[in-house]
Protein backbone atom coordinates (compact mmCIF):
# COMPACT_ATOMS: atom_id res chain seq x y z
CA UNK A 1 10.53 77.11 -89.71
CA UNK A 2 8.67 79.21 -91.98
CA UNK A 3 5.71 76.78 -93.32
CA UNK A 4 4.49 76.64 -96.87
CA UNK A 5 7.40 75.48 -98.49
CA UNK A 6 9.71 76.43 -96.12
CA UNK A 7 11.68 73.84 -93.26
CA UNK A 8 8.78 72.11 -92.91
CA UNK A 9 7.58 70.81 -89.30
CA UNK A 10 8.92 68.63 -86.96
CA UNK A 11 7.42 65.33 -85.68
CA UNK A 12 7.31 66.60 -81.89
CA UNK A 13 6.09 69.80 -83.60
CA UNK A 14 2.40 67.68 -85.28
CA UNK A 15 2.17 65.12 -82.04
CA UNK A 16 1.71 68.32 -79.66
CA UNK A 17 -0.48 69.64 -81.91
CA UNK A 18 -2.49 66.93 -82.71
CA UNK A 19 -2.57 66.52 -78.77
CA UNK A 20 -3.76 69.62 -78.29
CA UNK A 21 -6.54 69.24 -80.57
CA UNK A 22 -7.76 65.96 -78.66
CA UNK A 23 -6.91 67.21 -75.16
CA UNK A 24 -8.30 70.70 -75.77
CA UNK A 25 -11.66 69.88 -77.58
CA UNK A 26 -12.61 67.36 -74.69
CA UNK A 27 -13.42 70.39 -72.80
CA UNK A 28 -16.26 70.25 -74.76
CA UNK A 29 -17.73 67.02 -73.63
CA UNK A 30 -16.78 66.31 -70.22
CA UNK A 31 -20.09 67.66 -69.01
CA UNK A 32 -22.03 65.15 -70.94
CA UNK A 33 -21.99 61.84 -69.06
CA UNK A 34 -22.19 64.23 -65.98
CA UNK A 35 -25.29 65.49 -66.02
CA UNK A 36 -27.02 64.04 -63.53
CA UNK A 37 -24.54 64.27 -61.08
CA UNK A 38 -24.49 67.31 -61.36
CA UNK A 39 -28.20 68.11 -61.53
CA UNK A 40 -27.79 65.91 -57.75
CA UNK A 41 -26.10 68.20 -56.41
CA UNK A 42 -28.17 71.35 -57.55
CA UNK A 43 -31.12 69.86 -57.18
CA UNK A 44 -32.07 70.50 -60.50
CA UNK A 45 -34.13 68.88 -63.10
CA UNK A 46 -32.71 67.33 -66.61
CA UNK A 47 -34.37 69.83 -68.24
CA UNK A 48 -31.73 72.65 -66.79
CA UNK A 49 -29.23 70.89 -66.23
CA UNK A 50 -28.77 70.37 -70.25
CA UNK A 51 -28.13 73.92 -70.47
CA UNK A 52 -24.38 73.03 -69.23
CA UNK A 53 -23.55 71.36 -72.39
CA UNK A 54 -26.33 73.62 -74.85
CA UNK A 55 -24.17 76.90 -73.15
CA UNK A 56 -20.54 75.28 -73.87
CA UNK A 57 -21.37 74.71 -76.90
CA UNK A 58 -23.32 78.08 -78.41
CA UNK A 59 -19.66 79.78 -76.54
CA UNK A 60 -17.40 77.50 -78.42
CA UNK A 61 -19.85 78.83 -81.79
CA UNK A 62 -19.20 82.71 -80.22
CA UNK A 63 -15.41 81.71 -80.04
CA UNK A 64 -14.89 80.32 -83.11
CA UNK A 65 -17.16 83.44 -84.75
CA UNK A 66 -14.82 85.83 -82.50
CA UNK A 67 -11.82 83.98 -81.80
CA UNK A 68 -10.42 81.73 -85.28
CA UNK A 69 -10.20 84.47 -87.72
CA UNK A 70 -7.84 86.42 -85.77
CA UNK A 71 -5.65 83.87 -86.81
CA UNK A 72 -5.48 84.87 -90.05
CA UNK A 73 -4.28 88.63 -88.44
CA UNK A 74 -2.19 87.84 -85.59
CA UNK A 75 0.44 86.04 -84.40
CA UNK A 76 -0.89 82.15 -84.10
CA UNK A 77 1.64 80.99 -81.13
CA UNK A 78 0.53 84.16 -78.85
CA UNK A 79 -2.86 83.64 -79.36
CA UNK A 80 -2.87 79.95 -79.19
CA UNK A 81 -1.44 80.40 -75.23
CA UNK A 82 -3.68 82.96 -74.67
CA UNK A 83 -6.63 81.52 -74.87
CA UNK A 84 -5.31 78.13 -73.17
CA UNK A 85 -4.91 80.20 -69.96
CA UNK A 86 -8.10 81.74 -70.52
CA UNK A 87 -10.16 78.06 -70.87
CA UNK A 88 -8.21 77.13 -68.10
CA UNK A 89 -9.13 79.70 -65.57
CA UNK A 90 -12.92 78.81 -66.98
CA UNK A 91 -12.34 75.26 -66.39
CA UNK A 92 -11.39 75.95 -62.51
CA UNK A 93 -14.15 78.34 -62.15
CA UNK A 94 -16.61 75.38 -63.12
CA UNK A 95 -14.70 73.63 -60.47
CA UNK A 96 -15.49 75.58 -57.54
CA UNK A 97 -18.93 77.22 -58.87
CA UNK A 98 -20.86 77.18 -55.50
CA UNK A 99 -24.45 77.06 -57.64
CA UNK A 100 -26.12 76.06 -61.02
CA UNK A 101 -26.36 79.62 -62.27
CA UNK A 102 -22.64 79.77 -62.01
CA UNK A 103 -21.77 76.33 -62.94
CA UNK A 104 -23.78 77.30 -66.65
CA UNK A 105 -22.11 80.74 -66.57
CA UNK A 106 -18.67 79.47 -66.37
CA UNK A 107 -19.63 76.81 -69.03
CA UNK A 108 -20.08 78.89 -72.05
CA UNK A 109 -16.69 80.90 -71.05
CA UNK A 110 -15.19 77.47 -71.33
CA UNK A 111 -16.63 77.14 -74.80
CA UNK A 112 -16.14 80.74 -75.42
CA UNK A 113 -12.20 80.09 -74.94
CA UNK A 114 -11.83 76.62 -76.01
CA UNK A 115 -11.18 77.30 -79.80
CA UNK A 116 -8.01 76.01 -79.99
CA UNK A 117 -8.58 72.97 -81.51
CA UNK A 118 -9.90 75.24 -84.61
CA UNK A 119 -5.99 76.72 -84.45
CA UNK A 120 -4.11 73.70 -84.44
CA UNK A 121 -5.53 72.40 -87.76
CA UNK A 122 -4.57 75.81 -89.56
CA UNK A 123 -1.09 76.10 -87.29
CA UNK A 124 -0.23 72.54 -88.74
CA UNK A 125 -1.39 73.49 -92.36
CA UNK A 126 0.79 76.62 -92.36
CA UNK A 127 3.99 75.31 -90.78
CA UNK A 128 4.07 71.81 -92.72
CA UNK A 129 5.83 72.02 -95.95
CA UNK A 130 3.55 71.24 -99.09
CA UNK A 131 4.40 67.77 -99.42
CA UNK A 132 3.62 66.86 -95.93
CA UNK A 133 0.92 68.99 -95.62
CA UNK A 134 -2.25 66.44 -95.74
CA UNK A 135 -0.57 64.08 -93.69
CA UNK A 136 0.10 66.86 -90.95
CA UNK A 137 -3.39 67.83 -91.39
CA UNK A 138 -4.96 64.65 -91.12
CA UNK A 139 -2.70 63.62 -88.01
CA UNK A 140 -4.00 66.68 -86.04
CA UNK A 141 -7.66 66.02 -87.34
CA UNK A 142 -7.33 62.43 -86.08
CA UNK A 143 -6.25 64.08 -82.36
CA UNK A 144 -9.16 66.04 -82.46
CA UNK A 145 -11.64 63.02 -83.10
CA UNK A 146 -9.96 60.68 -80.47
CA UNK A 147 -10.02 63.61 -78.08
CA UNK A 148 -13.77 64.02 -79.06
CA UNK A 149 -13.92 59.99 -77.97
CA UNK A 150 -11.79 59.78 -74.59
CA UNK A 151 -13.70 62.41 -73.15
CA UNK A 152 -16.70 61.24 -72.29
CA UNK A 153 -14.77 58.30 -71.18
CA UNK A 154 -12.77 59.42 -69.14
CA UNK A 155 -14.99 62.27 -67.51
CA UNK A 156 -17.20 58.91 -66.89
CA UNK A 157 -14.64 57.39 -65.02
CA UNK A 158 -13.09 59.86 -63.00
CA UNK A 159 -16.81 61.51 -62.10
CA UNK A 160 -17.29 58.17 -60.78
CA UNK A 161 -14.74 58.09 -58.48
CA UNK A 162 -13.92 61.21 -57.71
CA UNK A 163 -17.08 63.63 -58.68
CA UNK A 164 -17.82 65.73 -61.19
CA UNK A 165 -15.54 68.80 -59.72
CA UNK A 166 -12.49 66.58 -60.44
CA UNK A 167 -12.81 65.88 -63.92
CA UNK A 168 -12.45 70.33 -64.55
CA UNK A 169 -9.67 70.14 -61.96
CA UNK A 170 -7.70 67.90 -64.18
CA UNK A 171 -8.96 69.17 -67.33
CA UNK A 172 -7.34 72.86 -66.05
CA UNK A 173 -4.30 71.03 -65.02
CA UNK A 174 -3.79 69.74 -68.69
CA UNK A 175 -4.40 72.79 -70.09
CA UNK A 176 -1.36 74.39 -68.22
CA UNK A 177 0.65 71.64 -69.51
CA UNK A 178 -0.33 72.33 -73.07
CA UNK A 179 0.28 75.80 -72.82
CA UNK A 180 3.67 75.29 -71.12
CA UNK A 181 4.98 72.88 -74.28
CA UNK A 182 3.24 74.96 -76.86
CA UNK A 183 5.62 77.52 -75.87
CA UNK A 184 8.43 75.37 -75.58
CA UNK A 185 8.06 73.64 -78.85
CA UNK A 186 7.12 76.47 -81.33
CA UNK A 187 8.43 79.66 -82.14
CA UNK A 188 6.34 82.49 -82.79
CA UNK A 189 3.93 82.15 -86.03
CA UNK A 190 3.59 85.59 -87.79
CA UNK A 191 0.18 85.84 -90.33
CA UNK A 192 1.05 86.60 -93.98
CA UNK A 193 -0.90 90.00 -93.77
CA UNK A 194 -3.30 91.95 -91.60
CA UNK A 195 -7.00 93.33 -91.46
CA UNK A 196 -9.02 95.22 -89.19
CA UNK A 197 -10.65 93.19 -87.15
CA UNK A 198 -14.51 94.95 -88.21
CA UNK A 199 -13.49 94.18 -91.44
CA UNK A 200 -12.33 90.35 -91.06
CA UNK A 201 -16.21 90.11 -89.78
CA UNK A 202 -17.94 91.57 -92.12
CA UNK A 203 -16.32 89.63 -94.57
CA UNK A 204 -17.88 86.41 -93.36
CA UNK A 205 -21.50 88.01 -94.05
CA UNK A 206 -20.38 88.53 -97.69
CA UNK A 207 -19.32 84.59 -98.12
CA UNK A 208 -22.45 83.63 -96.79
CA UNK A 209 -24.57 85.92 -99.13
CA UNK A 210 -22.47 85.24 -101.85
CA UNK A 211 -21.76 81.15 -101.52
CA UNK A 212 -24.30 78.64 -102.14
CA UNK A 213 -22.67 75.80 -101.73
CA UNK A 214 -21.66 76.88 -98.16
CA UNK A 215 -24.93 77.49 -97.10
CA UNK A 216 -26.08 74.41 -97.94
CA UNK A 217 -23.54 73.03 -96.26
CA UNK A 218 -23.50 74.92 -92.90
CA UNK A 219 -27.68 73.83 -92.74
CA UNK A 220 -26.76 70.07 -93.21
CA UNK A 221 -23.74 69.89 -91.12
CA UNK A 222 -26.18 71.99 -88.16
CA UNK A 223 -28.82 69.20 -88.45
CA UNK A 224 -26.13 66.83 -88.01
CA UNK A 225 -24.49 67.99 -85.40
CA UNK A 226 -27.58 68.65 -83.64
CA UNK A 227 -28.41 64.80 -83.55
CA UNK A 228 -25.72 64.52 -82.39
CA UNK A 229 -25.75 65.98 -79.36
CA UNK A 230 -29.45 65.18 -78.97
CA UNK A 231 -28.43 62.08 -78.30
CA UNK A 232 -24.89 62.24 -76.24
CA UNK A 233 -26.93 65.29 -73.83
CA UNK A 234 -29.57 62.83 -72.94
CA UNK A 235 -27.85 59.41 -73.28
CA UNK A 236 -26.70 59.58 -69.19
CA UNK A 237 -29.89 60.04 -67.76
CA UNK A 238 -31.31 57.16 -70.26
CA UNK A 239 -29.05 55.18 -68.88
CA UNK A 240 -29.45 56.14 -64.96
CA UNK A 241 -33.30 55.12 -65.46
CA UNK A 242 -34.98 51.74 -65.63
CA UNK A 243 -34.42 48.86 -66.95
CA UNK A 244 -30.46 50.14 -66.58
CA UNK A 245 -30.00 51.70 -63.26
CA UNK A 246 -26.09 52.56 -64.60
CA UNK A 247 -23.65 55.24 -63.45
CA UNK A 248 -21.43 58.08 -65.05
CA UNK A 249 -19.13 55.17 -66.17
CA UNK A 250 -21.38 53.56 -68.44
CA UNK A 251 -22.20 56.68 -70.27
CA UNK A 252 -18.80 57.07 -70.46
CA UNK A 253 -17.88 54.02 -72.14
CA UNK A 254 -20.28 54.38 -75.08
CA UNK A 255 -17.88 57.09 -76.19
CA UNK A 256 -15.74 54.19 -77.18
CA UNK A 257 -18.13 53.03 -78.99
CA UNK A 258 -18.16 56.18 -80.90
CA UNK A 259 -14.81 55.21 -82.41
CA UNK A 260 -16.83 54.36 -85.44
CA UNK A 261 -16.68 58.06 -85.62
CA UNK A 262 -13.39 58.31 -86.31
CA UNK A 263 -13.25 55.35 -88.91
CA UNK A 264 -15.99 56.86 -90.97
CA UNK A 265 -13.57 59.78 -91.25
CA UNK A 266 -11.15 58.05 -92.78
CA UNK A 267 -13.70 56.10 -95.31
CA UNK A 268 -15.48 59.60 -96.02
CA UNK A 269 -12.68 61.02 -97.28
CA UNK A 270 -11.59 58.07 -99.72
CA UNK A 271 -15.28 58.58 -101.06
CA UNK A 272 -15.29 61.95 -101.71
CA UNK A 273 -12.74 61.26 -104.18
CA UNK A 274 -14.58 59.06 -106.18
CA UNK A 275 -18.06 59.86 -105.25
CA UNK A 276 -19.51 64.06 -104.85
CA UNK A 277 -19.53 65.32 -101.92
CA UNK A 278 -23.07 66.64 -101.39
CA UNK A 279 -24.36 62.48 -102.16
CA UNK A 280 -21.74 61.71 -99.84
CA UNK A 281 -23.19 64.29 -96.66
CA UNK A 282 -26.91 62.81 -97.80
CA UNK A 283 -25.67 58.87 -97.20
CA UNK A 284 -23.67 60.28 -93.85
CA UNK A 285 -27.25 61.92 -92.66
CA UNK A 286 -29.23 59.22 -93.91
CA UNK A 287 -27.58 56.47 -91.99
CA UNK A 288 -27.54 58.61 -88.69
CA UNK A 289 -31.39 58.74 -89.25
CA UNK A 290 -30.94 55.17 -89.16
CA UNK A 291 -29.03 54.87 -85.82
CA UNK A 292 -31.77 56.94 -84.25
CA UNK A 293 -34.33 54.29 -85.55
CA UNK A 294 -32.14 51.56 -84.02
CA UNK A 295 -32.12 54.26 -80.84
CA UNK A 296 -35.95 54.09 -80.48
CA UNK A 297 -36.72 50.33 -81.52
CA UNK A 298 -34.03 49.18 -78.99
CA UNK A 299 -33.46 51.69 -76.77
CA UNK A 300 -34.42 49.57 -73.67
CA UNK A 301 -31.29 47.14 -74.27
CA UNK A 302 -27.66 48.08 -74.29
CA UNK A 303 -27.09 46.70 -77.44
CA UNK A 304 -29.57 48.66 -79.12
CA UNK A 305 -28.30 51.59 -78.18
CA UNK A 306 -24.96 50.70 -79.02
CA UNK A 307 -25.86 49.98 -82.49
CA UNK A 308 -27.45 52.92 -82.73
CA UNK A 309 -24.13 55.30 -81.78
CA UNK A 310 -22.48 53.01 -83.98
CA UNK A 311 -24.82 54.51 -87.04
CA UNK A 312 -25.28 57.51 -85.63
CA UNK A 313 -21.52 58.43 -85.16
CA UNK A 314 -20.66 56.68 -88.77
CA UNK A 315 -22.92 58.77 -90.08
CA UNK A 316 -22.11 62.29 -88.38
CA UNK A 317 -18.72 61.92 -89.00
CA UNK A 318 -18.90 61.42 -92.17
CA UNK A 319 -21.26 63.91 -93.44
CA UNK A 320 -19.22 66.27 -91.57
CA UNK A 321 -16.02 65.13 -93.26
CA UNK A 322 -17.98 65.16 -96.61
CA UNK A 323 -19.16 68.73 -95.99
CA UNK A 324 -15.47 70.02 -95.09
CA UNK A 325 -14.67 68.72 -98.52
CA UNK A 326 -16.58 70.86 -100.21
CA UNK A 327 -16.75 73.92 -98.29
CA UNK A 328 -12.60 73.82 -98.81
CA UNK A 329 -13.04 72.70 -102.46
CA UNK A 330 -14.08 76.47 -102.89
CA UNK A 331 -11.26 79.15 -103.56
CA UNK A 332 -8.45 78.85 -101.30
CA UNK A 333 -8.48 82.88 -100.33
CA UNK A 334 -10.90 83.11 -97.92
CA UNK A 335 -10.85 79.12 -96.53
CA UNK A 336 -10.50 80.08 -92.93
CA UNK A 337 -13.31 82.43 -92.64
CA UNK A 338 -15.21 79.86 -94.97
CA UNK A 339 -14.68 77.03 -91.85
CA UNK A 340 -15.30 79.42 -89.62
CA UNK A 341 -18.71 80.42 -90.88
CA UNK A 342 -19.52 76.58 -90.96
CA UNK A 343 -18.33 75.37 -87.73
CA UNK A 344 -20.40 78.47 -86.02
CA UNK A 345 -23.13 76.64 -87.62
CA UNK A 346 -22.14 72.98 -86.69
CA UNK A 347 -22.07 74.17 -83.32
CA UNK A 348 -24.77 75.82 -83.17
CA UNK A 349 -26.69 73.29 -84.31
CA UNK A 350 -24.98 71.32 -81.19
CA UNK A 351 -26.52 73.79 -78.77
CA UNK A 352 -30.03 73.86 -80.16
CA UNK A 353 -30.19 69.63 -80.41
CA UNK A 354 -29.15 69.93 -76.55
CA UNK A 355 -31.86 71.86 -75.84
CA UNK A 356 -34.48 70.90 -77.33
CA UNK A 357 -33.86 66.71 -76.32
CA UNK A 358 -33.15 67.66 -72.38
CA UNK A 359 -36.73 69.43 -72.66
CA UNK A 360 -38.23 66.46 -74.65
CA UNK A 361 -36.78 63.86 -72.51
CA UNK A 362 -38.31 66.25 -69.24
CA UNK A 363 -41.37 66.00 -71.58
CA UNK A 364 -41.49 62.14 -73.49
CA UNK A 365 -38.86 60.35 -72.34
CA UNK A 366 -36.88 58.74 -74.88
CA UNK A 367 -39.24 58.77 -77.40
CA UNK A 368 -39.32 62.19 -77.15
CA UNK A 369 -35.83 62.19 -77.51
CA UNK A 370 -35.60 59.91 -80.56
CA UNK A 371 -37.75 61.90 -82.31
CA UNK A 372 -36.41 65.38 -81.61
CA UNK A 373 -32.89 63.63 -83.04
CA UNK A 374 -34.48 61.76 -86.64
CA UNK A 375 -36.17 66.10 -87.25
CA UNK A 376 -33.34 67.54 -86.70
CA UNK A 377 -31.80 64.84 -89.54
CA UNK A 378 -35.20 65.10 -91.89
CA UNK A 379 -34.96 68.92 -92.25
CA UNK A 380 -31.60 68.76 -93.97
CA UNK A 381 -32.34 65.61 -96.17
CA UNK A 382 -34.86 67.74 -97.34
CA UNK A 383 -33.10 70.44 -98.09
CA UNK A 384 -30.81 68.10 -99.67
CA UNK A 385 -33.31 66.44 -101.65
CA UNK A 386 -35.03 69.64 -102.73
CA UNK A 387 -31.60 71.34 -103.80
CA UNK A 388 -29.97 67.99 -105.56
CA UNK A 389 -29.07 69.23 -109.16
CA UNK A 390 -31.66 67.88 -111.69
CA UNK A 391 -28.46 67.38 -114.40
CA UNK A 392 -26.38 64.84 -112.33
CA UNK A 393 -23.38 65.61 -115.02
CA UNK A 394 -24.09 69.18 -114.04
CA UNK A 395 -23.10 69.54 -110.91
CA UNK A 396 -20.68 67.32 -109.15
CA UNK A 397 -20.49 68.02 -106.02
């Protein structure tokens, strides 16, 4: 199986990955419809206890920054397996963290290690023969979002009924499962050349210094992403509070919801055929801004709030799909480091949307919350607005 035009890949071969994806990047969401349960039993306010998720996600950034190139240098399998033992052993530290300091330590070392979702996608790419190699792609990518989507459901249900420990138990049990098939399915994936390491980091500094279109594109995917997870940080302890008085499950189940998320994927991609990119990342932020104005008017009613993830996630997902476009539109040679400088900055953007709506919910309330999400959206359509090419033949995407 040598990839890129060789045997090709094997339908086992993209399930397990695209399983992976899914099963690997819930580690990244878990803690979400958690959060109070967890600030229970630490006795600490919402404020800190949103600096579980804010930490997992500026360590998945560090990962990703640290972690995905070296798949362009070393062998993929190896490194795939070593960092699945790695999140694991984070995952059961979280597990039996005796305090909140540890608990948020052992957080971002789950995000630290928890890149391999970002190694699947490139695993599949390589191995899959050219003709298959967008459908291989897009079959992994579509594990990834539905991973992104059971996770808060599931972490609702089983912190429900078993606690918030549990759901890392079983999440480090999974991981050992993965890890065992990975290396039963796949033989070892050797890179095409090497670089020193020093060198494979510096050269992200150069793309960003030199590429316009990917900063650009790193800003409005951070302010997207950061809505994002204004929201799904805070949406639990909305919920707990009056008029709903509802449990981990609840918050849970709006992750279903979310499977607009996943459709607006699929429809994002179709546009950016037709349509350029960069218009199609402004519609995906605008309509998020949207869903947060659905958020605030009817935030007191479950329905509100469910049309607002409905916007929200239609339009996250699709600006970020939209953004991917172009960033891999660029020149092929340097693609990985290209999504690696990006998704530091999605993520990123995560982290710093955590933050700063677990300190305005502390502060406002909802409101507070609301508004913290439709800024983080408004910088970026600005940015968009200012930058949009004055020649509309000029410059199509």
């Amino acid at each position: 199986m040598t990839g890129d035009g060789g045997g090709g890949i094997s339908r086992a071969q993209v399930a397990l990955l695209a399983v992976a994806a899914g099963a690997s990047v819930g580690n990244l969401y878990y803690a979400q419809p958690l959060l109070p349960e967890m600030a229970r039993a630490f006795g600490v306010a919402a404020r800190e206890a949103g600096l579980v998720p804010m930490l997992t996600q500026l360590g998945y950034a560090a990962g990703m920054l640290l972690f995905v190139p070296l798949g362009d240098v070393v062998e993929r399998r190896g490194l795939m397996l070593a960092l699945l033992g790695a999140v694991t052993a984070s995952l059961v530290a979280t597990a039996l963290a005796g305090s909140f300091a540890l608990v948020a330590a052992a957080s971002f070392a789950v995000g630290l290690t928890n890149v391999v979702p970002q190694l699947a996608v490139p695993l599949a790419a390589h191995l899959a023969a050219p003709p298959q190699r967008g459908r291989v792609v897009g079959t992994v990518m579509s594990g990834l979002l539905v991973g992104i989507l059971a996770a808060r459901t599931a972490a609702g249900f089983v912190g429900e009924r078993l606690g918030w420990r549990a759901v890392y138990v079983l999440a480090a049990a999974l991981m050992i499962a993965l890890a065992a098939a990975l290396r039963a399915l796949f033989p070892p994936s050797r890179p095409e050349k090497g670089m020193p390491y020093p060198r494979l980091l510096a050269s992200m500094a150069s793309l960003v210094r030199r590429e316009g279109v990917l900063r650009e594109a790193a800003l409005l995917g951070a302010g997207g992403m950061g809505a994002f997870s204004a929201f799904w940080a805070t949406l639990a302890f909305r919920l707990e509070a009056a008029p709903f008085h509802l449990g981990p499950r609840a918050a849970g189940l709006f992750g279903l919801v979310g499977i607009a998320g996943a459709l607006a994927a699929t429809a994002a991609g179709r546009l950016v055929d037709r349509l350029p990119a960069r218009d199609v990342t402004a519609a995906g932020l605008a309509a998020a801004l949207a869903g947060y104005g659905a958020l605030l008017a009817g935030g007191d009613r479950l329905a509100g709030i469910a049309a607002g993830v409905v916007l929200l996630d239609l339009g996250v997902q699709g600006a970020h799909v939209a953004n991917l476009a172009r960033i891999h539109a660029l020149p092929p040679a340097e693609r990985s480091r290209r999504n690696t400088v990006y998704m530091v900055s999605y993520f990123a953007g995560g982290a710093l949307g955590t933050a700063a709506a677990t300190w305005a919910w502390s502060a406002w309330g909802w409101p507070g919350v609301c508004a913290v999400g439709a800024a983080l959206l408004a910088l970026p359509l600005l940015v968009w607005w200012a930058g949009r090419p004055r020649n509309r033949r000029a410059v199509p995407s």
